[in-house]
PDB file of N, CA and C in Angstrom:
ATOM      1  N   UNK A   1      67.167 131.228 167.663  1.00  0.00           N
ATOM      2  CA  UNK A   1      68.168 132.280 167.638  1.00  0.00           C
ATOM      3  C   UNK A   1      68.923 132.285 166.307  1.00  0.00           C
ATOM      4  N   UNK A   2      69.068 130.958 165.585  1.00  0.00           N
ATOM      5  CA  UNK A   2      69.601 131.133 164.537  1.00  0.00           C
ATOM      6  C   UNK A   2      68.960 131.841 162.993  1.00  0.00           C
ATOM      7  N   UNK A   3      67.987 131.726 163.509  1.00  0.00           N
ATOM      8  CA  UNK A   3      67.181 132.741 162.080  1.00  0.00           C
ATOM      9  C   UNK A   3      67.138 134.398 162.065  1.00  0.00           C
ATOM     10  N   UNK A   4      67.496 134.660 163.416  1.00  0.00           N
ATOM     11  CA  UNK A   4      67.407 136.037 163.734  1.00  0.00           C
ATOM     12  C   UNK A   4      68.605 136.511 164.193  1.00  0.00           C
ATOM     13  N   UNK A   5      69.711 136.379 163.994  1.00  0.00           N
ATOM     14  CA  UNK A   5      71.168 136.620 164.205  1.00  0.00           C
ATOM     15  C   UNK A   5      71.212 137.574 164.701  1.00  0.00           C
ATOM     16  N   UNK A   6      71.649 137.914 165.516  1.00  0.00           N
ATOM     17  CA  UNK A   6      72.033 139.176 166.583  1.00  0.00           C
ATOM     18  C   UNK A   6      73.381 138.994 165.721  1.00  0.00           C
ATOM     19  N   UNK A   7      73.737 140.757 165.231  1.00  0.00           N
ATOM     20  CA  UNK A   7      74.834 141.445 165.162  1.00  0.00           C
ATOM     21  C   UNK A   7      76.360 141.190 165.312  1.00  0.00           C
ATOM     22  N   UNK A   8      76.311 140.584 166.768  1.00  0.00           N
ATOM     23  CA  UNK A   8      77.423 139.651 167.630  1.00  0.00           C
ATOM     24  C   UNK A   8      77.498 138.835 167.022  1.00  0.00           C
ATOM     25  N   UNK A   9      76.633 137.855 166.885  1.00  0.00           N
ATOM     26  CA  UNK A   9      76.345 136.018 166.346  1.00  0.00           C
ATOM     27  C   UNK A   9      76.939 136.399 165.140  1.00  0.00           C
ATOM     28  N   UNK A  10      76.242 137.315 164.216  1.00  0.00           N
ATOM     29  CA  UNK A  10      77.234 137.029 162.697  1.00  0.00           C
ATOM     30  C   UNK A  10      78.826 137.577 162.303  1.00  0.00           C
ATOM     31  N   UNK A  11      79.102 138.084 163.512  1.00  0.00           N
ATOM     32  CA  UNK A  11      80.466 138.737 163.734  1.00  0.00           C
ATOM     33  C   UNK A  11      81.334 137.540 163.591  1.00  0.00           C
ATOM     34  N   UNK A  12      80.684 136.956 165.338  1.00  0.00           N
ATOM     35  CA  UNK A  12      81.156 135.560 165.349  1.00  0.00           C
ATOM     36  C   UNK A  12      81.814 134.322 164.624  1.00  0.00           C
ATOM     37  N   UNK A  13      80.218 134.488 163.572  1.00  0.00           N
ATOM     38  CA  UNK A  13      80.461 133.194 162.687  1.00  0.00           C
ATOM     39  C   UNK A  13      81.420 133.705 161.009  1.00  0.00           C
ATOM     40  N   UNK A  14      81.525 134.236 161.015  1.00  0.00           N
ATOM     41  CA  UNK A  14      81.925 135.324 159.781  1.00  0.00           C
ATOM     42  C   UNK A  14      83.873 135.012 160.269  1.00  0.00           C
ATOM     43  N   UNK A  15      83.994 134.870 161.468  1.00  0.00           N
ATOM     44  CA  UNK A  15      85.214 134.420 162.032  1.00  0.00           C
ATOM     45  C   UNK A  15      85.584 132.916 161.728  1.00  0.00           C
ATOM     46  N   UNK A  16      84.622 132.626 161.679  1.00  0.00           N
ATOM     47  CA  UNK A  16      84.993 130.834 161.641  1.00  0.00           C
ATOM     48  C   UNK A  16      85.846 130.573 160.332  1.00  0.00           C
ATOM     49  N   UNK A  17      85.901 131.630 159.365  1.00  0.00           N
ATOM     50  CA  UNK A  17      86.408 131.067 157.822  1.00  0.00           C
ATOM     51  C   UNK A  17      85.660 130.544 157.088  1.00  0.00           C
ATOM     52  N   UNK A  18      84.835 130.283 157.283  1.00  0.00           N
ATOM     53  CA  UNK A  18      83.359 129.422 156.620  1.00  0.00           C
ATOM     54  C   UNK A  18      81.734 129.978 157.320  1.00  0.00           C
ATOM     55  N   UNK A  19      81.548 130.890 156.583  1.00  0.00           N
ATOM     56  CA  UNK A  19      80.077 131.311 157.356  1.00  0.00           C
ATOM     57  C   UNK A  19      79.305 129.821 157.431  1.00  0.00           C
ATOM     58  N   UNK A  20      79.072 129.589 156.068  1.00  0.00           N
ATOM     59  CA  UNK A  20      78.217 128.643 155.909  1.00  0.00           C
ATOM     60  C   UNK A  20      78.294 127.427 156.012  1.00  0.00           C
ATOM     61  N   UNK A  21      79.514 126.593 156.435  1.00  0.00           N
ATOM     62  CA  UNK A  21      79.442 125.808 157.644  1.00  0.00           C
ATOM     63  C   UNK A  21      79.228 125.564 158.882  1.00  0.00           C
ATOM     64  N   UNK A  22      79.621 126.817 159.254  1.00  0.00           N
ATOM     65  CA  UNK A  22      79.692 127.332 160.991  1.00  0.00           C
ATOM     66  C   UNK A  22      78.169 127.327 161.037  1.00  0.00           C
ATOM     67  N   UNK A  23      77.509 127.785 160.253  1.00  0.00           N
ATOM     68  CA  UNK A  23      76.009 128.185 160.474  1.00  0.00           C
ATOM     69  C   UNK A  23      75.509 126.492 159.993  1.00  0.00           C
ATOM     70  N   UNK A  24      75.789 125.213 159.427  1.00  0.00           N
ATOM     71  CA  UNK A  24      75.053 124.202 159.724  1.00  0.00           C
ATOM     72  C   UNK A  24      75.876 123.854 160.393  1.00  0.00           C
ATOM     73  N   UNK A  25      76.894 123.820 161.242  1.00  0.00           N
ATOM     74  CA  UNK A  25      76.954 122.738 162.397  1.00  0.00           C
ATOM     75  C   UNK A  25      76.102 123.864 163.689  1.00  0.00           C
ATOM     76  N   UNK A  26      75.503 125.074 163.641  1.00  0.00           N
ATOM     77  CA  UNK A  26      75.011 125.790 164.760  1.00  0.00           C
ATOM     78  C   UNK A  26      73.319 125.059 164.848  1.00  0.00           C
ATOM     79  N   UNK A  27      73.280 125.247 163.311  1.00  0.00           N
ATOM     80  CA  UNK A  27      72.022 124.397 162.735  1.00  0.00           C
ATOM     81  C   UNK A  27      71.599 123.121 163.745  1.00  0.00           C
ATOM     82  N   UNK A  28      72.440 122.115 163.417  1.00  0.00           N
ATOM     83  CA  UNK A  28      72.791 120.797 163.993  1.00  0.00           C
ATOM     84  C   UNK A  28      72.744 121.280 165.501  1.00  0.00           C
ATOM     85  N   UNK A  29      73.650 121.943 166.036  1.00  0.00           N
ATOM     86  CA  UNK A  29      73.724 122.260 167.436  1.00  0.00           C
ATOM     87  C   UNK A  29      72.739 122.116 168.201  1.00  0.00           C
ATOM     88  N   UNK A  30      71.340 123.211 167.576  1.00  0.00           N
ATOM     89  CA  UNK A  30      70.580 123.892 167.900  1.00  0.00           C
ATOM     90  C   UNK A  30      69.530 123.028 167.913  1.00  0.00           C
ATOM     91  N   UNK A  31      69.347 122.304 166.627  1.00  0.00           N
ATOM     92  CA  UNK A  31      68.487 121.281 167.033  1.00  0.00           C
ATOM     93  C   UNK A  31      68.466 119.823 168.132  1.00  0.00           C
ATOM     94  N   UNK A  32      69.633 119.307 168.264  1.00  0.00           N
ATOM     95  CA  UNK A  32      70.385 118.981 169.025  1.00  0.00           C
ATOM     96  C   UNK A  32      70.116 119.154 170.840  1.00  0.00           C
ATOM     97  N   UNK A  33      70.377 120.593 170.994  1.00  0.00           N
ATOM     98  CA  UNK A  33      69.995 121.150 172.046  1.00  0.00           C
ATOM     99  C   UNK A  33      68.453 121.312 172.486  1.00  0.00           C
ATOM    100  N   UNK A  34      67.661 121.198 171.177  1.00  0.00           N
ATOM    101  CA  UNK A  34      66.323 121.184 171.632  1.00  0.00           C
ATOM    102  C   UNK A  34      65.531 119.462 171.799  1.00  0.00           C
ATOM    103  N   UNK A  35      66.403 118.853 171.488  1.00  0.00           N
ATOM    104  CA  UNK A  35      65.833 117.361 171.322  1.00  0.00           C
ATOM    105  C   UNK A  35      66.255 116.974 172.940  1.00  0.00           C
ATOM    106  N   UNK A  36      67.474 117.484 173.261  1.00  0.00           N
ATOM    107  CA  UNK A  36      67.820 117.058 174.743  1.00  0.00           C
ATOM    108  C   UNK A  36      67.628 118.149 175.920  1.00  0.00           C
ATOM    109  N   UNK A  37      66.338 119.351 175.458  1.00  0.00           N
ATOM    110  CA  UNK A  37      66.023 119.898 176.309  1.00  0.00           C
ATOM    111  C   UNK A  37      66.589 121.202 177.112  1.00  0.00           C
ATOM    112  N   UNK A  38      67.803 121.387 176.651  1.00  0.00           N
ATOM    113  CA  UNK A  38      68.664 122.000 176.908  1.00  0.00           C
ATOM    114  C   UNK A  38      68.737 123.071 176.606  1.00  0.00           C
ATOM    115  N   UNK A  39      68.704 124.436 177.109  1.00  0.00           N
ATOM    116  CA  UNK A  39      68.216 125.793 176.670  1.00  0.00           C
ATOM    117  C   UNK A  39      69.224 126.779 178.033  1.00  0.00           C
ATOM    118  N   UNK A  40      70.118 127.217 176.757  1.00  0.00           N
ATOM    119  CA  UNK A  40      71.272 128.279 176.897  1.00  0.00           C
ATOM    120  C   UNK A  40      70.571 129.555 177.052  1.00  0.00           C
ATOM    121  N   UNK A  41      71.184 129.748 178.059  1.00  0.00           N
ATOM    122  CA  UNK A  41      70.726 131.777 177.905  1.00  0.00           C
ATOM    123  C   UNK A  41      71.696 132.483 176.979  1.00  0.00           C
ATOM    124  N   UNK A  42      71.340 133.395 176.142  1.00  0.00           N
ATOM    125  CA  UNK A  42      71.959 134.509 175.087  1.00  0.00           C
ATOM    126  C   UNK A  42      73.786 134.306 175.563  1.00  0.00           C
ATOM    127  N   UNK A  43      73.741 135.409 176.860  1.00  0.00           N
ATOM    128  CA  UNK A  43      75.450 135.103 177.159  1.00  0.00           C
ATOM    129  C   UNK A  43      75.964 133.480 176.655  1.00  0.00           C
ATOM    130  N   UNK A  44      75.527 132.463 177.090  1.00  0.00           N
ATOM    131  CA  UNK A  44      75.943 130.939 176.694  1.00  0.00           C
ATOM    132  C   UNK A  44      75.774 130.748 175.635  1.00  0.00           C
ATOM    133  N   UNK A  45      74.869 131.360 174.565  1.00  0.00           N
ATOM    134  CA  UNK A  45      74.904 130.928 173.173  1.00  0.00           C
ATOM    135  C   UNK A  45      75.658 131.585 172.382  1.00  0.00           C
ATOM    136  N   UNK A  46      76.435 132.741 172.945  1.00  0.00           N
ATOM    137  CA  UNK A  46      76.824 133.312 172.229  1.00  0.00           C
ATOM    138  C   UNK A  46      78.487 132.766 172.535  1.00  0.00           C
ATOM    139  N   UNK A  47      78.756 132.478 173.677  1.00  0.00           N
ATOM    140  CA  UNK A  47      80.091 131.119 173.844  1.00  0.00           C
ATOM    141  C   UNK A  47      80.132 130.370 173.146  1.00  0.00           C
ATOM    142  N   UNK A  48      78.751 129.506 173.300  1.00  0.00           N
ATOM    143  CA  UNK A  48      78.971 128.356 172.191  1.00  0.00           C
ATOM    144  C   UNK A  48      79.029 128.624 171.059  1.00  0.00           C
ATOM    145  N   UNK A  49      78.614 129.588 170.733  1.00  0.00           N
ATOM    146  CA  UNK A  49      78.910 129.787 168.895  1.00  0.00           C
ATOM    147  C   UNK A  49      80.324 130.300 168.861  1.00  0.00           C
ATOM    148  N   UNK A  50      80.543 131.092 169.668  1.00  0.00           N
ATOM    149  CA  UNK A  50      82.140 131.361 169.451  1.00  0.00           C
ATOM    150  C   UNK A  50      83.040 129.972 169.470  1.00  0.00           C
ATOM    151  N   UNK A  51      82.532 129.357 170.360  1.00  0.00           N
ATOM    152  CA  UNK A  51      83.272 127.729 170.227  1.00  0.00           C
ATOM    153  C   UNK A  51      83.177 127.020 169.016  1.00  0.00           C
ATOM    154  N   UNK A  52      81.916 126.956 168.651  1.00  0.00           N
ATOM    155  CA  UNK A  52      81.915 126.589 167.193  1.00  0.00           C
ATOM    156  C   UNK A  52      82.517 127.080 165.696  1.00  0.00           C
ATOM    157  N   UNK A  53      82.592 128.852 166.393  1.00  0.00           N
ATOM    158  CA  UNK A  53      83.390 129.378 165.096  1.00  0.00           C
ATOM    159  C   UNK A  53      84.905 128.534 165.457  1.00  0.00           C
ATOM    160  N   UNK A  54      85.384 128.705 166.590  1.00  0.00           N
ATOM    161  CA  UNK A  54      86.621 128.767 166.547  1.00  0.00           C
ATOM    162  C   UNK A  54      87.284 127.083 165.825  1.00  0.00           C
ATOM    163  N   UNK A  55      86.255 126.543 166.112  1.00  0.00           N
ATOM    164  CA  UNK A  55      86.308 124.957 165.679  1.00  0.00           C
ATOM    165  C   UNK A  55      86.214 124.355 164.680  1.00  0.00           C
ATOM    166  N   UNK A  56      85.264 125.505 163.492  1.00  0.00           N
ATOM    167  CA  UNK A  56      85.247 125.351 162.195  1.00  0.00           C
ATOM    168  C   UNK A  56      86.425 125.542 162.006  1.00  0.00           C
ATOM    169  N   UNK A  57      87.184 127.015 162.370  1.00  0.00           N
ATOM    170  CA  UNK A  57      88.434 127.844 161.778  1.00  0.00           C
ATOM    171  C   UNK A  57      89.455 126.647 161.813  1.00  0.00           C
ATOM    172  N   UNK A  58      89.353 126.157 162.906  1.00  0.00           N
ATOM    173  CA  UNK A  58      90.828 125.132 163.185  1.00  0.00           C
ATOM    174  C   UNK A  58      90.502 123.677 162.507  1.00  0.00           C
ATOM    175  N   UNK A  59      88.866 123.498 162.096  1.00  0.00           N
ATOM    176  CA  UNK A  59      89.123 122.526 161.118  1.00  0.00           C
ATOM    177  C   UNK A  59      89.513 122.313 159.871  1.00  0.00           C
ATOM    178  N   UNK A  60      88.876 124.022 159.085  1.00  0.00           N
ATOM    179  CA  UNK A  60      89.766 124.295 157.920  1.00  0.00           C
ATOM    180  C   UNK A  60      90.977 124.731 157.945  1.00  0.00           C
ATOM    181  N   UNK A  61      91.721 124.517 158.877  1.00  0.00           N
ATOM    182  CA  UNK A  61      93.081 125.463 159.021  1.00  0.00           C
ATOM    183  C   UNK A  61      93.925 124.055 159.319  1.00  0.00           C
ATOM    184  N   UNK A  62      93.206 122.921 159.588  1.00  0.00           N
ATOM    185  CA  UNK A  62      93.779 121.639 160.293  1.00  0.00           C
ATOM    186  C   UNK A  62      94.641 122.284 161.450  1.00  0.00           C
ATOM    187  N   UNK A  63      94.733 123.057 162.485  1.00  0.00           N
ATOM    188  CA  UNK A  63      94.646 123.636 163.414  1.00  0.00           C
ATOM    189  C   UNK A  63      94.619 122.786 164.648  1.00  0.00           C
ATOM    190  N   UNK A  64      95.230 122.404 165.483  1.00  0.00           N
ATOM    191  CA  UNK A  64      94.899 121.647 167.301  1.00  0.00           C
ATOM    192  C   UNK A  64      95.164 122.504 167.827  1.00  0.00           C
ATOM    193  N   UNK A  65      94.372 122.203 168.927  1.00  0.00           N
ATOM    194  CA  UNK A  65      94.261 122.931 170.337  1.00  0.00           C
ATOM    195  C   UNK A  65      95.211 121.819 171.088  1.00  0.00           C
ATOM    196  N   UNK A  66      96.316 122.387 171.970  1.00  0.00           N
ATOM    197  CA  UNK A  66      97.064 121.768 172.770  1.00  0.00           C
ATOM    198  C   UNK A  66      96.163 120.632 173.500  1.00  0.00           C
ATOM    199  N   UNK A  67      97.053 119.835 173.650  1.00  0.00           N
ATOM    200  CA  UNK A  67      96.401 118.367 174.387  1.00  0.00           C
ATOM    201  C   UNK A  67      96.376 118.936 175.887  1.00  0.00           C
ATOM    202  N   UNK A  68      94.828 118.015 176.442  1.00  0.00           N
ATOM    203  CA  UNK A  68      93.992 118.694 177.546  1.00  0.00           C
ATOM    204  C   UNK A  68      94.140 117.693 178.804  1.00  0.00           C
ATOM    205  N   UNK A  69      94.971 117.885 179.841  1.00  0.00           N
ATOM    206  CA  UNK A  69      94.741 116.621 180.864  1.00  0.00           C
ATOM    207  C   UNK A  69      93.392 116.011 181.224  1.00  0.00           C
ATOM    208  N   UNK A  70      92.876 115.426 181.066  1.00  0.00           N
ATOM    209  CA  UNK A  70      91.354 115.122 181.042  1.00  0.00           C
ATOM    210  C   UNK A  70      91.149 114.700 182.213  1.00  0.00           C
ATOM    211  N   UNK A  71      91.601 114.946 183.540  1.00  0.00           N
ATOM    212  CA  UNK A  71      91.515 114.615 184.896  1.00  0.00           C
ATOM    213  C   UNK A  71      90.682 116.187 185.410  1.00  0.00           C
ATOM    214  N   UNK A  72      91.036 117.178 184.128  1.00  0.00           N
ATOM    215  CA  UNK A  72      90.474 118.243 184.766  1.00  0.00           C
ATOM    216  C   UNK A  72      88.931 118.574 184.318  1.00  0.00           C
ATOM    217  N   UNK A  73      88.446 117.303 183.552  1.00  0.00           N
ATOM    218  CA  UNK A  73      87.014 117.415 183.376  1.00  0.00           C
ATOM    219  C   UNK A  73      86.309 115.775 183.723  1.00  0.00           C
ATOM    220  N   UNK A  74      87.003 115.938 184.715  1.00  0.00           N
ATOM    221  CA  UNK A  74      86.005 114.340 185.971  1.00  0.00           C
ATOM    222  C   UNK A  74      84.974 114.710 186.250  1.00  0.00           C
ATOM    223  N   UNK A  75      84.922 116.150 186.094  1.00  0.00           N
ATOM    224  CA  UNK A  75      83.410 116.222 187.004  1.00  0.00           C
ATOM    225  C   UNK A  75      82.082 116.594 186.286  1.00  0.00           C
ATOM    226  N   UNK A  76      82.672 115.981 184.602  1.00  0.00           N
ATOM    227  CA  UNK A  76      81.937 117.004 183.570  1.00  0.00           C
ATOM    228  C   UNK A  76      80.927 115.372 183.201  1.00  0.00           C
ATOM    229  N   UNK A  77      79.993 115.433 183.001  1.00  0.00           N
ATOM    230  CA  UNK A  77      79.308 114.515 182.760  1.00  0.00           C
ATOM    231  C   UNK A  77      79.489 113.491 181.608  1.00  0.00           C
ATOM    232  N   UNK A  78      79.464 111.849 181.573  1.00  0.00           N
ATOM    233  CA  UNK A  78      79.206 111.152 180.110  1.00  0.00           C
ATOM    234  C   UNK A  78      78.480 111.577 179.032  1.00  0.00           C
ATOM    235  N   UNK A  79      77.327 112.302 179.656  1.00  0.00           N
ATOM    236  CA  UNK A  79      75.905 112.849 178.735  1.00  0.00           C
ATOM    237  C   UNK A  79      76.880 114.098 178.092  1.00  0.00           C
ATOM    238  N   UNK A  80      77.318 114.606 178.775  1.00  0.00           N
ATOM    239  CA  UNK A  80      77.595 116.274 177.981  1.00  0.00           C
ATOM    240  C   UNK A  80      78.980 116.113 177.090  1.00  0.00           C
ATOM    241  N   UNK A  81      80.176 114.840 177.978  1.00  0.00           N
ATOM    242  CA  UNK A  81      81.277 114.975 176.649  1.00  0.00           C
ATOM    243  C   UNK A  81      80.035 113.816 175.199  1.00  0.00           C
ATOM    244  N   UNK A  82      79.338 112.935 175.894  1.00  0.00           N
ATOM    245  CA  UNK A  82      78.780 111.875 174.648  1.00  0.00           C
ATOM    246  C   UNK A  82      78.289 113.805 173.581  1.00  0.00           C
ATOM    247  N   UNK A  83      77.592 114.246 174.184  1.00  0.00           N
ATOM    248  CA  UNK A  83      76.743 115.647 173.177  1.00  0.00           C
ATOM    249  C   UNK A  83      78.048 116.190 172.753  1.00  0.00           C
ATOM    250  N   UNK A  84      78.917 116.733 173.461  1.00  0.00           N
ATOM    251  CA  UNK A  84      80.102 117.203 172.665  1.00  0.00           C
ATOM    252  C   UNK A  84      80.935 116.436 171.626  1.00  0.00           C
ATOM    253  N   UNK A  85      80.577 115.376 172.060  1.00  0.00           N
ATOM    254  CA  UNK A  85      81.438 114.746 170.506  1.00  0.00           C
ATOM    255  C   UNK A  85      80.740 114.593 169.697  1.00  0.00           C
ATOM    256  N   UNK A  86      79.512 114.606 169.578  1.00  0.00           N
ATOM    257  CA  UNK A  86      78.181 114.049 168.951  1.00  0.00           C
ATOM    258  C   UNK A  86      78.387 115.579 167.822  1.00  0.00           C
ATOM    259  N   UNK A  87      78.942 116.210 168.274  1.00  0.00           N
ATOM    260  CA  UNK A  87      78.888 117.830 167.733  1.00  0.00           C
ATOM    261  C   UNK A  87      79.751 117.750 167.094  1.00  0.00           C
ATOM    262  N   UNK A  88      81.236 117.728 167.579  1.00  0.00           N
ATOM    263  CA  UNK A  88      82.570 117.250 167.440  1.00  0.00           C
ATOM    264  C   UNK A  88      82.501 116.700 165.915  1.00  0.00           C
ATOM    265  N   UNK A  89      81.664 115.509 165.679  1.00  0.00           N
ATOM    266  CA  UNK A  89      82.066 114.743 164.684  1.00  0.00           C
ATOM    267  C   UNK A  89      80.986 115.136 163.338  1.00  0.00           C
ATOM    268  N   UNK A  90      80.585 116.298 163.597  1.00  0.00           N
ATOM    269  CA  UNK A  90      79.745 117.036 162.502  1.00  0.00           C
ATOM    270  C   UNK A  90      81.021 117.682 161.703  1.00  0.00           C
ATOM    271  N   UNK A  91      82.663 117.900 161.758  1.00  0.00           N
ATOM    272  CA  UNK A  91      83.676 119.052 161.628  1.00  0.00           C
ATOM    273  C   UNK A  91      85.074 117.622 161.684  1.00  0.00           C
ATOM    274  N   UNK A  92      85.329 117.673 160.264  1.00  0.00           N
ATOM    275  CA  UNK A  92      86.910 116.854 159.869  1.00  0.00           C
ATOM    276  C   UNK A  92      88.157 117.593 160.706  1.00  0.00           C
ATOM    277  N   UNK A  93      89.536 117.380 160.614  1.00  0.00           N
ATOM    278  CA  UNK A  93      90.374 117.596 161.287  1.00  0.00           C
ATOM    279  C   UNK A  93      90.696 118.070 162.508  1.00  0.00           C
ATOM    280  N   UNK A  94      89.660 117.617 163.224  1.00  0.00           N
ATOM    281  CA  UNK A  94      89.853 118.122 165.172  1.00  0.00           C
ATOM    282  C   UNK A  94      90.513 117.425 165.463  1.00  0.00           C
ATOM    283  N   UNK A  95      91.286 117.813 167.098  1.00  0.00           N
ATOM    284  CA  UNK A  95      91.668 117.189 168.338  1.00  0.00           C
ATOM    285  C   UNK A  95      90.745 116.601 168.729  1.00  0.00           C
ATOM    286  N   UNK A  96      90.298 115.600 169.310  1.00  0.00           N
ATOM    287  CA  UNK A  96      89.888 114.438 169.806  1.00  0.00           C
ATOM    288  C   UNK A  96      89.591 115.158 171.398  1.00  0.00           C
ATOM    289  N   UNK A  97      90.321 116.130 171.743  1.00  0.00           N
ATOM    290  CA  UNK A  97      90.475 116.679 173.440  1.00  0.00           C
ATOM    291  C   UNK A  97      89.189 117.958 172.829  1.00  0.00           C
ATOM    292  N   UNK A  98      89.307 118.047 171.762  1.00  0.00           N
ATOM    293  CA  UNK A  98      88.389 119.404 171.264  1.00  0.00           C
ATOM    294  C   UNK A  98      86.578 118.574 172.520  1.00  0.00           C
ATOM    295  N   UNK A  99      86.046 117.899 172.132  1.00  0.00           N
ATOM    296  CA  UNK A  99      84.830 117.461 172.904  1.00  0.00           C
ATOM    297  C   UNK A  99      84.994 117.796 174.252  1.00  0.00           C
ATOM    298  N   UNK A 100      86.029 117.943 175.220  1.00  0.00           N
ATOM    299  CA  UNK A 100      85.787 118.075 176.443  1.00  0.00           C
ATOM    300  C   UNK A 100      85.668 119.852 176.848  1.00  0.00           C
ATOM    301  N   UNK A 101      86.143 120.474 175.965  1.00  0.00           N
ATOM    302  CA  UNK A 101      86.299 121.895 176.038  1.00  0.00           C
ATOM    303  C   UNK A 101      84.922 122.208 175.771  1.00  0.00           C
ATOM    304  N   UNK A 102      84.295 121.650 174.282  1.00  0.00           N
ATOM    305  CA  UNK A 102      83.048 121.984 174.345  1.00  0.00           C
ATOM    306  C   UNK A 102      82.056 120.688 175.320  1.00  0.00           C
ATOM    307  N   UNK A 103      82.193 120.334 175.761  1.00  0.00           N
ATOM    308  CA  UNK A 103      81.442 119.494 176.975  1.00  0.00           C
ATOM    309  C   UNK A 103      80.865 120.572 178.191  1.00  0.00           C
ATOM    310  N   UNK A 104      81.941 121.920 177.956  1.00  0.00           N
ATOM    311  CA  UNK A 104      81.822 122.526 179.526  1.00  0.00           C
ATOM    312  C   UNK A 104      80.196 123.563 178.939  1.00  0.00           C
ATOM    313  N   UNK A 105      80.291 123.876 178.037  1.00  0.00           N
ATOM    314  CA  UNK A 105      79.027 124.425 177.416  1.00  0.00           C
ATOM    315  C   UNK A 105      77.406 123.740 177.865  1.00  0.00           C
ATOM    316  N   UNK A 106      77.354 122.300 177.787  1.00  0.00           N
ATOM    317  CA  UNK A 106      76.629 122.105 178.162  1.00  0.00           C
ATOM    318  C   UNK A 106      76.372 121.648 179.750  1.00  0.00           C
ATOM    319  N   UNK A 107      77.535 121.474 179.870  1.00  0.00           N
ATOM    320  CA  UNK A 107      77.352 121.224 181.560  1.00  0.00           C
ATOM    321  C   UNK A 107      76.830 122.647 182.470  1.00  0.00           C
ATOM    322  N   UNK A 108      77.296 123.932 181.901  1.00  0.00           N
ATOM    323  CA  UNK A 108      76.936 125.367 182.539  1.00  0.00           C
ATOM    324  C   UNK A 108      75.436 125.446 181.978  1.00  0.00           C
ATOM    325  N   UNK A 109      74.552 124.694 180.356  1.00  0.00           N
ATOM    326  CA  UNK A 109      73.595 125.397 180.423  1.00  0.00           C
ATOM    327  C   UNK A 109      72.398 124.327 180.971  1.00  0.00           C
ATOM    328  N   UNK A 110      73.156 123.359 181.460  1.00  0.00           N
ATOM    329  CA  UNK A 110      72.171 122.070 182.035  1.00  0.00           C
ATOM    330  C   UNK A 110      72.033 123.074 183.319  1.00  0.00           C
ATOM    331  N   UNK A 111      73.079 124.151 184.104  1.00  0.00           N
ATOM    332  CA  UNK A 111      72.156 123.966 185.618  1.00  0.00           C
ATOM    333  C   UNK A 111      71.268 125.381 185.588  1.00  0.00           C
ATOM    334  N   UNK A 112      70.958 126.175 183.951  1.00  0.00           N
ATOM    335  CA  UNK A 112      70.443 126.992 184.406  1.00  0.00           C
ATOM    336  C   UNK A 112      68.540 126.626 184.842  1.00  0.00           C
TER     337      UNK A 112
END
């Protein structure tokens, strides 16, 4: 999906403040997602890239996302926050709570 950008997708990433970061950590993502099997339908990839723009933006912006009670993602798997941080730490100045937000990405495209 990333070589053939749907319209949306470069809207998206064109948001992040950095095309051309946003587009290698999607890079990274993507390969990522294919090593662990994991295959998003269009609607979900196009979340996760919005997650990723928004994550570049707030890393060049040094930007946090309010701190996240993490009781409200018990039910989110080790495997999917371990992949979300694994992502997480491709991008300088995040929240540390940033991995569980994107954790929920892969937990929705593990049950399709």
């Amino acid at each position: 999906m990333m070589n053939q950008q749907i319209p949306k997708e470069r809207e998206i990433i064109n948001k992040s403040g950095n095309s051309e970061l946003c587009i290698e950590v999607l890079t990274y993502s993507k390969k990522f997602l294919t090593t662990k099997k994991i295959i998003m339908t269009e609607t979900q990839w196009l979340s996760f890239v919005s997650h990723i723009s928004g994550m570049v933006y707030r890393s060049i912006n040094m930007e946090a996302i309010p701190a996240l009670e993490k009781e409200i993602f018990s039910e989110v798997t080790q495997d999917s926050i371990g992949m979300a941080s694994d992502i997480c730490k491709q991008l300088s100045n995040l929240h540390d709570d940033e991995k569980y937000l994107l954790s929920i990405h892969f937990e929705s495209a593990k049950l399709n």
